[in-house]
Protein backbone atom coordinates (compact mmCIF):
# COMPACT_ATOMS: atom_id res chain seq x y z
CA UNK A 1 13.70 -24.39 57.92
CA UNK A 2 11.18 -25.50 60.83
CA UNK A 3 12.72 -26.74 63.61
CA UNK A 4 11.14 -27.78 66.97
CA UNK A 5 13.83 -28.39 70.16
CA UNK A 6 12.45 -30.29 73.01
CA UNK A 7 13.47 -30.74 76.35
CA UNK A 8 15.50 -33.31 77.75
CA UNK A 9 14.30 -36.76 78.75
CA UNK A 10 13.37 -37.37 82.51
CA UNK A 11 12.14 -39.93 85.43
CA UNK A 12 9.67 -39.02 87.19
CA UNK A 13 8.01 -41.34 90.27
CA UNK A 14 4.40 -42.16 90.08
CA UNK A 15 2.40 -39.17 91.53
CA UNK A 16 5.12 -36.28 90.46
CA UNK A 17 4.71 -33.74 88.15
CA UNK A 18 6.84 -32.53 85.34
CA UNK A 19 7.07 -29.62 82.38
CA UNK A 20 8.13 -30.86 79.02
CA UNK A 21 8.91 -27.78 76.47
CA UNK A 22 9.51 -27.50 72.77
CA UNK A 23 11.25 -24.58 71.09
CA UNK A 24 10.10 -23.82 67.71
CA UNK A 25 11.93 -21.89 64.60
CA UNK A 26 11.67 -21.67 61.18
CA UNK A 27 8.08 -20.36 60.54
CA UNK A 28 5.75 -17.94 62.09
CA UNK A 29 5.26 -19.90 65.39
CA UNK A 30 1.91 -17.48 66.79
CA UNK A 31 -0.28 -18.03 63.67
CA UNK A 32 -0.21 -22.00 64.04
CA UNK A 33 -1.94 -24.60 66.17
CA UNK A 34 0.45 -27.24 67.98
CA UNK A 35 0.09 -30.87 69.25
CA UNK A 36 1.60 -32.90 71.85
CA UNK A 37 1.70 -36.57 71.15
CA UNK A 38 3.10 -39.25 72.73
CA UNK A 39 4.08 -42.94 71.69
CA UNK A 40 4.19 -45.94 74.28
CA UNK A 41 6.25 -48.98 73.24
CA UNK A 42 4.38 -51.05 71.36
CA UNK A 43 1.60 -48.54 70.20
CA UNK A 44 0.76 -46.30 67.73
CA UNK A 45 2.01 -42.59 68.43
CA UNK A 46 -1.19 -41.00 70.00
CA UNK A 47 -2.65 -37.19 70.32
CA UNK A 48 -2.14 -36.36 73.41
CA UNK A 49 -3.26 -32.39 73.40
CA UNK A 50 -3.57 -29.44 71.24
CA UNK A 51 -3.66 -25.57 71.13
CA UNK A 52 -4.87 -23.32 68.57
CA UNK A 53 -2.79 -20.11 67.53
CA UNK A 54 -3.81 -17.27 70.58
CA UNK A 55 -3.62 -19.98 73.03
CA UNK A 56 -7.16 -20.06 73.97
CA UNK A 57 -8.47 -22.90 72.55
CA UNK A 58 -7.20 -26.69 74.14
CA UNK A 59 -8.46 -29.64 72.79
CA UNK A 60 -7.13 -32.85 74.64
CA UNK A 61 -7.20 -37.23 74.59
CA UNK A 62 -9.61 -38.40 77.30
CA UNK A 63 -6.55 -39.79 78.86
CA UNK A 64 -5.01 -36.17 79.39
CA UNK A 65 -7.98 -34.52 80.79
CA UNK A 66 -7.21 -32.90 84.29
CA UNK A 67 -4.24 -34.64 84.34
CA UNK A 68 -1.92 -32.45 81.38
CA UNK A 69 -2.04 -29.23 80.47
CA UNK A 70 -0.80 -27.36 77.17
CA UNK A 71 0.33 -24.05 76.58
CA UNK A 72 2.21 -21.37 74.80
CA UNK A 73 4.17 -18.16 75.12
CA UNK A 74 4.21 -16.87 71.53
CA UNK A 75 6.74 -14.49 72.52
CA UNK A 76 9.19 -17.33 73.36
CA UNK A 77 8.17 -19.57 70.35
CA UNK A 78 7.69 -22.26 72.88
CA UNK A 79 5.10 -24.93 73.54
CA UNK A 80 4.21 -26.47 76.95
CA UNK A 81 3.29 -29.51 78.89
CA UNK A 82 2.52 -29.85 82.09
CA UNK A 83 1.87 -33.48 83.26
CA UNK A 84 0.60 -34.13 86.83
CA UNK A 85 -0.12 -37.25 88.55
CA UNK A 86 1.64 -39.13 86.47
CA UNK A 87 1.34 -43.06 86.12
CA UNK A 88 3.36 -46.00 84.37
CA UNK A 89 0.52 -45.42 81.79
CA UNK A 90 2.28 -42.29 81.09
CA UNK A 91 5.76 -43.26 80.22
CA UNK A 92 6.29 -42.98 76.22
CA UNK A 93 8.72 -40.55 74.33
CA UNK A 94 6.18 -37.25 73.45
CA UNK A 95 6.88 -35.79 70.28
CA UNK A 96 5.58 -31.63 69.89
CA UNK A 97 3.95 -31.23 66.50
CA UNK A 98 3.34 -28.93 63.73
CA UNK A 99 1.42 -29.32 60.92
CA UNK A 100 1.86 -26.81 57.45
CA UNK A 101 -0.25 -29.20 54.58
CA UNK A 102 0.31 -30.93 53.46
CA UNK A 103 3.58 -31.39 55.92
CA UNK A 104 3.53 -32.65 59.55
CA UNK A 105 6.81 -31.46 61.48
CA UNK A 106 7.68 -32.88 64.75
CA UNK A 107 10.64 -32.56 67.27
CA UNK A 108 13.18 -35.11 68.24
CA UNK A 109 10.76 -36.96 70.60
CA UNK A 110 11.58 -36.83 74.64
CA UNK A 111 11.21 -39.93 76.63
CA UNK A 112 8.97 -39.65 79.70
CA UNK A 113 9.62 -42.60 82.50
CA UNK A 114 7.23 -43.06 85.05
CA UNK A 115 9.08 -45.48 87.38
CA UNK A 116 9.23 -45.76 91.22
């Protein structure tokens, strides 16, 4: 069955940098697309960036541009993101994301703190 693994939770201090990962099984991970969301308490989980199958192609949220970064290594199954500069805006648990229609998969969530 699909699973996706994420990375542990962390705390980061405003300004820092940090590289969330999720490790996918269960399907054929290179011919998908996959998302990075995130959810803030109180709010509606949000799309934070996505990547199409090769890798190329990034789409991201206004509030992720030159700020994250997504990527791949199809060879490892795995799905990046790299979050610089990071604010109190940031902190919310990020979920990684699949979607097979007309099911949505998504990993056990990994909460981001932003905290000085």
């Amino acid at each position: 069955q699909v699973q996706l693994v994420q990375s542990g939770g962390v705390l980061v201090q405003p300004g820092g940098s940090r590289r969330l990962s999720c490790a996918a099984s269960g399907f054929s991970f290179s011919t998908y697309a996959m998302s990075w969301y995130r959810q803030a308490p109180g709010r509606k989980r949000q799309l934070v960036a996505r990547i199409a199958s090769a890798g190329v192609n990034t789409n991201y949220a206004d509030s992720a541009k030159g700020r994250l970064a997504i990527s791949r290594d199809n060879a490892k199954n795995t799905v990046y993101l790299q979050m610089n500069s990071l604010t109190h805006e940031d902190t919310a648990v990020y979920y990684c994301s699949n979607s097979q229609p007309p099911r949505d998969y998504w990993g056990q969530g990994t909460q981001v703190t932003v905290s000085s």
